[in-house]
C-alpha atoms as a PDB file:
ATOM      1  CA  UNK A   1      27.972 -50.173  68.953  1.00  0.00           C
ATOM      2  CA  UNK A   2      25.405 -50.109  66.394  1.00  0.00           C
ATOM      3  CA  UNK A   3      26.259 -46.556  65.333  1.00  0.00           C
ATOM      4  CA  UNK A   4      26.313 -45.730  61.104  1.00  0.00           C
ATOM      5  CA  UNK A   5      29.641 -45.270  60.227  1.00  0.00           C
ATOM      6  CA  UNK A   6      30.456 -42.788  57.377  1.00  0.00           C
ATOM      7  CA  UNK A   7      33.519 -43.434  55.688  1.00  0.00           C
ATOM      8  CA  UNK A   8      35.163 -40.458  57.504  1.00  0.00           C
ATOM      9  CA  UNK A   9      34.034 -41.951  61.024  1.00  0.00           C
ATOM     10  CA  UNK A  10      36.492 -42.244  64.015  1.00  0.00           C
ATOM     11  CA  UNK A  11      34.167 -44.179  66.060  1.00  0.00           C
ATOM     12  CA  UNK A  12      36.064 -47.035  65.905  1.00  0.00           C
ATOM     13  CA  UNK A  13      38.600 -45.772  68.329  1.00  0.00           C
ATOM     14  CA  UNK A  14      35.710 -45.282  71.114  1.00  0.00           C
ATOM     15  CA  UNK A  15      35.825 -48.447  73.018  1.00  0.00           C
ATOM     16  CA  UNK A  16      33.740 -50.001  75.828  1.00  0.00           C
ATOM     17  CA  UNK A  17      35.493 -52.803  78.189  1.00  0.00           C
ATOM     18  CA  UNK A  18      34.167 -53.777  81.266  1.00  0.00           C
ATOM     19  CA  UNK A  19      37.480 -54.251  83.385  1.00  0.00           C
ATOM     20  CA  UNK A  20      38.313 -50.513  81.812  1.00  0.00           C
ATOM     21  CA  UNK A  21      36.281 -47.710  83.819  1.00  0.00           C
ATOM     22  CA  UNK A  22      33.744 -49.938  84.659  1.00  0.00           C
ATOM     23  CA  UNK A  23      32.693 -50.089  81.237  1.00  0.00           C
ATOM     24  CA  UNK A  24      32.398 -46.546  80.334  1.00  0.00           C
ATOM     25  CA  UNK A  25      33.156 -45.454  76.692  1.00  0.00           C
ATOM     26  CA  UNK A  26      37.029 -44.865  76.827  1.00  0.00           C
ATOM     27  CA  UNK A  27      39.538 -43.914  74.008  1.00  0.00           C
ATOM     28  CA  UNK A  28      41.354 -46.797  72.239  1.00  0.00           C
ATOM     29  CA  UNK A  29      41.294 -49.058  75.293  1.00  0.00           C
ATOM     30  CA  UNK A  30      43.028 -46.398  76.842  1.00  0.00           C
ATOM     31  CA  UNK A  31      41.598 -45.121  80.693  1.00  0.00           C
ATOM     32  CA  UNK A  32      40.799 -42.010  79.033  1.00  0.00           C
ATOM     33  CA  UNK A  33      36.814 -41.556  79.172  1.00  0.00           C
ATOM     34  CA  UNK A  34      34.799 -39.935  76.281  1.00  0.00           C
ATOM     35  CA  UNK A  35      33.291 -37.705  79.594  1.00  0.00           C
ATOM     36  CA  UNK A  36      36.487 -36.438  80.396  1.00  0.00           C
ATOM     37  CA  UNK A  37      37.586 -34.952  77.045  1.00  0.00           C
ATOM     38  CA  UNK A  38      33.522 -33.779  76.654  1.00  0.00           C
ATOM     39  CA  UNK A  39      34.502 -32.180  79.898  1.00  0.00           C
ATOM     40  CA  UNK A  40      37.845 -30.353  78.868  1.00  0.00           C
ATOM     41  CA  UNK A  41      36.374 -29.278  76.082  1.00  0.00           C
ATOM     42  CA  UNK A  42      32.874 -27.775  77.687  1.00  0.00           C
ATOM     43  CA  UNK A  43      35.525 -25.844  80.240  1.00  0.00           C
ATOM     44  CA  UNK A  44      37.222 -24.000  77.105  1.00  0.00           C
ATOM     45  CA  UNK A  45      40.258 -26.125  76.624  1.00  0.00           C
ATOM     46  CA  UNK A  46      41.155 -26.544  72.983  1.00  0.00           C
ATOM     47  CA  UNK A  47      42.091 -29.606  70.624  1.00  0.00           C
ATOM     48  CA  UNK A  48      45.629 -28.288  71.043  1.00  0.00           C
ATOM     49  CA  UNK A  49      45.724 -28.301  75.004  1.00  0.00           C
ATOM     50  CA  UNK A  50      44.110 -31.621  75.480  1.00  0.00           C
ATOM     51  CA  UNK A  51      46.501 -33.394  73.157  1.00  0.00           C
ATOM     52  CA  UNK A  52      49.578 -31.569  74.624  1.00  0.00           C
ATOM     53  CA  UNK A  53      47.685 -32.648  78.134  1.00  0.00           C
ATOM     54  CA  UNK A  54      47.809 -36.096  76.561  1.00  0.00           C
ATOM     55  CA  UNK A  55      50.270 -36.716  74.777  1.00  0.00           C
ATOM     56  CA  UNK A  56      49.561 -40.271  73.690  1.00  0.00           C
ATOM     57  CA  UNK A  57      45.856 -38.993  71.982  1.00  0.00           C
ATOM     58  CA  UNK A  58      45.848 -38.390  68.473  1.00  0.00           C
ATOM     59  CA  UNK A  59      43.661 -35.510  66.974  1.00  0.00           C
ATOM     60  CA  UNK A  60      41.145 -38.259  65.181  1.00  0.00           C
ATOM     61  CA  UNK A  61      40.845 -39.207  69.235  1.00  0.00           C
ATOM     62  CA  UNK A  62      39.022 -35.864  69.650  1.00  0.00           C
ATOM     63  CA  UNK A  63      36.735 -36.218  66.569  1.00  0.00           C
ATOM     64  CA  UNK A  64      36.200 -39.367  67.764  1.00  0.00           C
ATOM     65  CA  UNK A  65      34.634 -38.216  70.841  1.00  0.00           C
ATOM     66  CA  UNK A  66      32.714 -35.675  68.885  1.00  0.00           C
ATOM     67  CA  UNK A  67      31.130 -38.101  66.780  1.00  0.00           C
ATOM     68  CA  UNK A  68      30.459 -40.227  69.570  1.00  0.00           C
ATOM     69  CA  UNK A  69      28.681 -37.790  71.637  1.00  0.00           C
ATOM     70  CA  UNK A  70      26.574 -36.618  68.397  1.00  0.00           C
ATOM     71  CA  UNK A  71      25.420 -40.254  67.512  1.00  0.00           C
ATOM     72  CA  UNK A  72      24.652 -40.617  71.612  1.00  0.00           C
ATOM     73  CA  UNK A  73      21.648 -37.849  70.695  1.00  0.00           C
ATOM     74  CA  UNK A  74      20.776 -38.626  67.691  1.00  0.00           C
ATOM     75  CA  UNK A  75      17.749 -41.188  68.682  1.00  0.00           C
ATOM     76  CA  UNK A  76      14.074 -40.756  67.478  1.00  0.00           C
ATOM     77  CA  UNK A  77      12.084 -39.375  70.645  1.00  0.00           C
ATOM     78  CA  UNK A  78       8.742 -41.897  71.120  1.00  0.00           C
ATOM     79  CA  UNK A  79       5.764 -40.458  72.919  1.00  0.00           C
ATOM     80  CA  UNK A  80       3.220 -42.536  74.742  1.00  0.00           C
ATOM     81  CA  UNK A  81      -0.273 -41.668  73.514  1.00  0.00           C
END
């Protein structure tokens, strides 16, 4: 994934498999996207909701996703001179 991994990382359970939504991060192999619970959570739904949506996610699912879409932005911007 290439992605530093603190000690207290979840990113682990992000997972990319091509014959799982064509290849789109997912949770633990599972076909639960890292978009969709970015989604749920942009519309107002809380940690609570989504796992009670879900019941087979796990709360370090959620951070997972967190950390996920955090590392996804953290790049160094290049500009063309």
């Amino acid at each position: 994934m290439g992605f530093h991994m603190s000690e207290n990382s979840q990113l682990h359970r992000i997972t990319v498999d091509p014959n799982i939504c064509a290849g789109r991060p997912c949770i633990r192999g599972l076909r639960v996207r890292v978009k969709d619970i970015l989604d749920l959570l942009a519309h107002g739904a809380s940690v609570e909701e989504i796992l009670a949506d879900y019941p087979y996610l796990e709360r370090d699912d959620i951070v997972a996703v967190l950390q996920y879409a955090a590392a996804q932005l953290d790049h160094p911007i290049v500009h063309a001179a």
